[in-house]
C-alpha atoms as a PDB file:
ATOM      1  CA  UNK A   1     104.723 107.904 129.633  1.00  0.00           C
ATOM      2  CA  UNK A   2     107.640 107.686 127.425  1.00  0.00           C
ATOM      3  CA  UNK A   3     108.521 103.906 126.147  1.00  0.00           C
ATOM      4  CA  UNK A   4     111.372 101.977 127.891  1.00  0.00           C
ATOM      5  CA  UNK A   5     112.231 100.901 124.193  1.00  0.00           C
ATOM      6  CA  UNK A   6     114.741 102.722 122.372  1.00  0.00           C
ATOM      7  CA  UNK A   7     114.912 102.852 117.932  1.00  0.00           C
ATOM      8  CA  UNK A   8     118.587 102.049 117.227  1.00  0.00           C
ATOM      9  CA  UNK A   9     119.190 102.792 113.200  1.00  0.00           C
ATOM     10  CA  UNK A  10     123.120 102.777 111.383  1.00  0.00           C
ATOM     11  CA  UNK A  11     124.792 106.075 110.696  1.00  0.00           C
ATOM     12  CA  UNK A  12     124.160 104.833 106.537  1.00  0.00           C
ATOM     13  CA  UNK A  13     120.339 104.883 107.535  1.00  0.00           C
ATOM     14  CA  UNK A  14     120.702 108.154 109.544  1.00  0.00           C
ATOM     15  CA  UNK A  15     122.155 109.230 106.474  1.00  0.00           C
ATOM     16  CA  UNK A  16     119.380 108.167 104.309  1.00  0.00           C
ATOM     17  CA  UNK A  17     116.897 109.198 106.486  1.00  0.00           C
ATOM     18  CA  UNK A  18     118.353 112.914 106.331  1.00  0.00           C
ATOM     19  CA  UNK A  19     118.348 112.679 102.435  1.00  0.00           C
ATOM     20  CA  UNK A  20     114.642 111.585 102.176  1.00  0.00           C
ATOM     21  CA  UNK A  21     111.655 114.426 101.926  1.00  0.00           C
ATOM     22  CA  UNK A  22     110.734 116.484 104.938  1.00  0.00           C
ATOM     23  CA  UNK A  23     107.302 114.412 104.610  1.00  0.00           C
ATOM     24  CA  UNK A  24     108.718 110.999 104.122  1.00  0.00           C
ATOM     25  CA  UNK A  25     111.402 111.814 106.555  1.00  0.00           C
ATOM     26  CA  UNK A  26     108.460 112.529 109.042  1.00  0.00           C
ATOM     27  CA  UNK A  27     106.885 109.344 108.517  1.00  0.00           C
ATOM     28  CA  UNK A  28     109.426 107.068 108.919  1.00  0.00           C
ATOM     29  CA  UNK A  29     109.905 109.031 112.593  1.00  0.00           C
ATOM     30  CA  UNK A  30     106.166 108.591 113.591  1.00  0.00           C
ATOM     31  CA  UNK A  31     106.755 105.159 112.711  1.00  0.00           C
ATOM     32  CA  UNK A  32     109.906 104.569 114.729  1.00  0.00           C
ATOM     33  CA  UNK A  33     108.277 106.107 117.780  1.00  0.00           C
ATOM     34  CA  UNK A  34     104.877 103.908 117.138  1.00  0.00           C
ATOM     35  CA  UNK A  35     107.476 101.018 117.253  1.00  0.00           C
ATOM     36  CA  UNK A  36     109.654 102.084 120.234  1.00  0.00           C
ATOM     37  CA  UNK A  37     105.541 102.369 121.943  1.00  0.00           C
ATOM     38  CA  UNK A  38     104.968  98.853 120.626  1.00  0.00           C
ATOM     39  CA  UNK A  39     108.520  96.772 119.694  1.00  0.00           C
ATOM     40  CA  UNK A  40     105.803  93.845 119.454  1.00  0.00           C
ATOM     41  CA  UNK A  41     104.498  95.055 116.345  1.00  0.00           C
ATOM     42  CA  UNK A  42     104.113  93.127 113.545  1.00  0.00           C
ATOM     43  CA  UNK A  43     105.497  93.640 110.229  1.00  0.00           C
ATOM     44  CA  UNK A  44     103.238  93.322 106.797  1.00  0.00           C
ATOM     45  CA  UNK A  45     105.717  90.018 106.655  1.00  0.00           C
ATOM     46  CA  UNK A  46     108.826  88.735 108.202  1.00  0.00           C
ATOM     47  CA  UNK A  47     112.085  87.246 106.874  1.00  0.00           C
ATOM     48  CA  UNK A  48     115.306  85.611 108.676  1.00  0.00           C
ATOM     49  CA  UNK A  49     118.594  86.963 108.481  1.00  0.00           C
ATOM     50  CA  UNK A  50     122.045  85.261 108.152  1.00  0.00           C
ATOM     51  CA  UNK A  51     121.580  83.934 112.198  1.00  0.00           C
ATOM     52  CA  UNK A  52     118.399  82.919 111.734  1.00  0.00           C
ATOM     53  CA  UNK A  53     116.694  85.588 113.438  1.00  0.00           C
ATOM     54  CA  UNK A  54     112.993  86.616 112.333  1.00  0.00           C
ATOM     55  CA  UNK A  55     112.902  90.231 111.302  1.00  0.00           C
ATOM     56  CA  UNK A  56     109.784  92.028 110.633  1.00  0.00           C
ATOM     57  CA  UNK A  57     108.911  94.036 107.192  1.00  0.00           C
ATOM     58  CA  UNK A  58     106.805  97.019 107.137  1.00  0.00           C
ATOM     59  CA  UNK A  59     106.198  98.896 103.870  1.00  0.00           C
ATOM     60  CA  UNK A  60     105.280 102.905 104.353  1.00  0.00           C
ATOM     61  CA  UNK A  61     104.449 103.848 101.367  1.00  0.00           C
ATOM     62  CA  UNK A  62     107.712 103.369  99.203  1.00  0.00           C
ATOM     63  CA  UNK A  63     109.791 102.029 101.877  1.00  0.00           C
ATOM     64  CA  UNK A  64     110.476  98.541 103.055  1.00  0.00           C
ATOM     65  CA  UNK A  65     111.772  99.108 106.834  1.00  0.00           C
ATOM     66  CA  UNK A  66     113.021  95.739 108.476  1.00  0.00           C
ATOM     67  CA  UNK A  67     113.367  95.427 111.739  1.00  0.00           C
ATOM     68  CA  UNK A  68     113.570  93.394 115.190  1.00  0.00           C
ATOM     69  CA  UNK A  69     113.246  93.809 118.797  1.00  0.00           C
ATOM     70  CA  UNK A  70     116.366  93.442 121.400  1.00  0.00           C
ATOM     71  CA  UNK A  71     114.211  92.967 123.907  1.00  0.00           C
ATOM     72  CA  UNK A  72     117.664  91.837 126.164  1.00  0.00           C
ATOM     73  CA  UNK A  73     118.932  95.948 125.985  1.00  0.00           C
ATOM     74  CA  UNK A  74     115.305  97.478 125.523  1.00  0.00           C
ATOM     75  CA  UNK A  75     115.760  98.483 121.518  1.00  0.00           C
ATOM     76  CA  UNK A  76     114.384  98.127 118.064  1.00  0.00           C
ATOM     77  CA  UNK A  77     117.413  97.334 115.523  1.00  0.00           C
ATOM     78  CA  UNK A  78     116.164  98.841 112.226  1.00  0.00           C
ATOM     79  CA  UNK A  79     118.751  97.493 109.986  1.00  0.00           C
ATOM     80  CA  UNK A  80     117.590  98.127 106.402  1.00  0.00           C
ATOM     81  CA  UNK A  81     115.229 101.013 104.838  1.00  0.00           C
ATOM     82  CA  UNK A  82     114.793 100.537 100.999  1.00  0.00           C
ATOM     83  CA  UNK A  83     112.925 101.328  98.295  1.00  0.00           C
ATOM     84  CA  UNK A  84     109.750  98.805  98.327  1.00  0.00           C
END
């Protein structure tokens, strides 16, 4: 059953996203679908952003992808992907 969640990401992350390895590229979209299956998850840790809002950290390998769940519109705001 496909999720209800959707992965929202920038057109800058698209962008580096498209740049990245065909294997780290790969990844990163197993990862996004685990997370549109589960916009729960965790990160490894969890920081706040300029409104206060917590926003989950996961490092893959030698990214850092941040993250946090609209749960209001159903989505998972990626909104940074950087070198860890």
């Amino acid at each position: 059953m496909p999720s209800e969640y959707r992965v929202v990401l920038h057109a800058e992350l698209l962008d580096l996203l498209f740049r990245m390895r065909r294997a780290e590229r790969r990844q990163l979209i197993q990862f996004f679908d685990a997370l549109a299956a589960r916009p729960h998850a965790e990160g490894d840790y969890e920081e706040f952003d300029s409104t206060g809002r917590p926003n989950q950290v996961k490092i893959l390998e030698r990214w850092a992808i941040t993250y946090w769940p609209d749960h209001a519109v159903k989505e998972v705001r990626v909104v940074e992907i950087e070198p860890a």
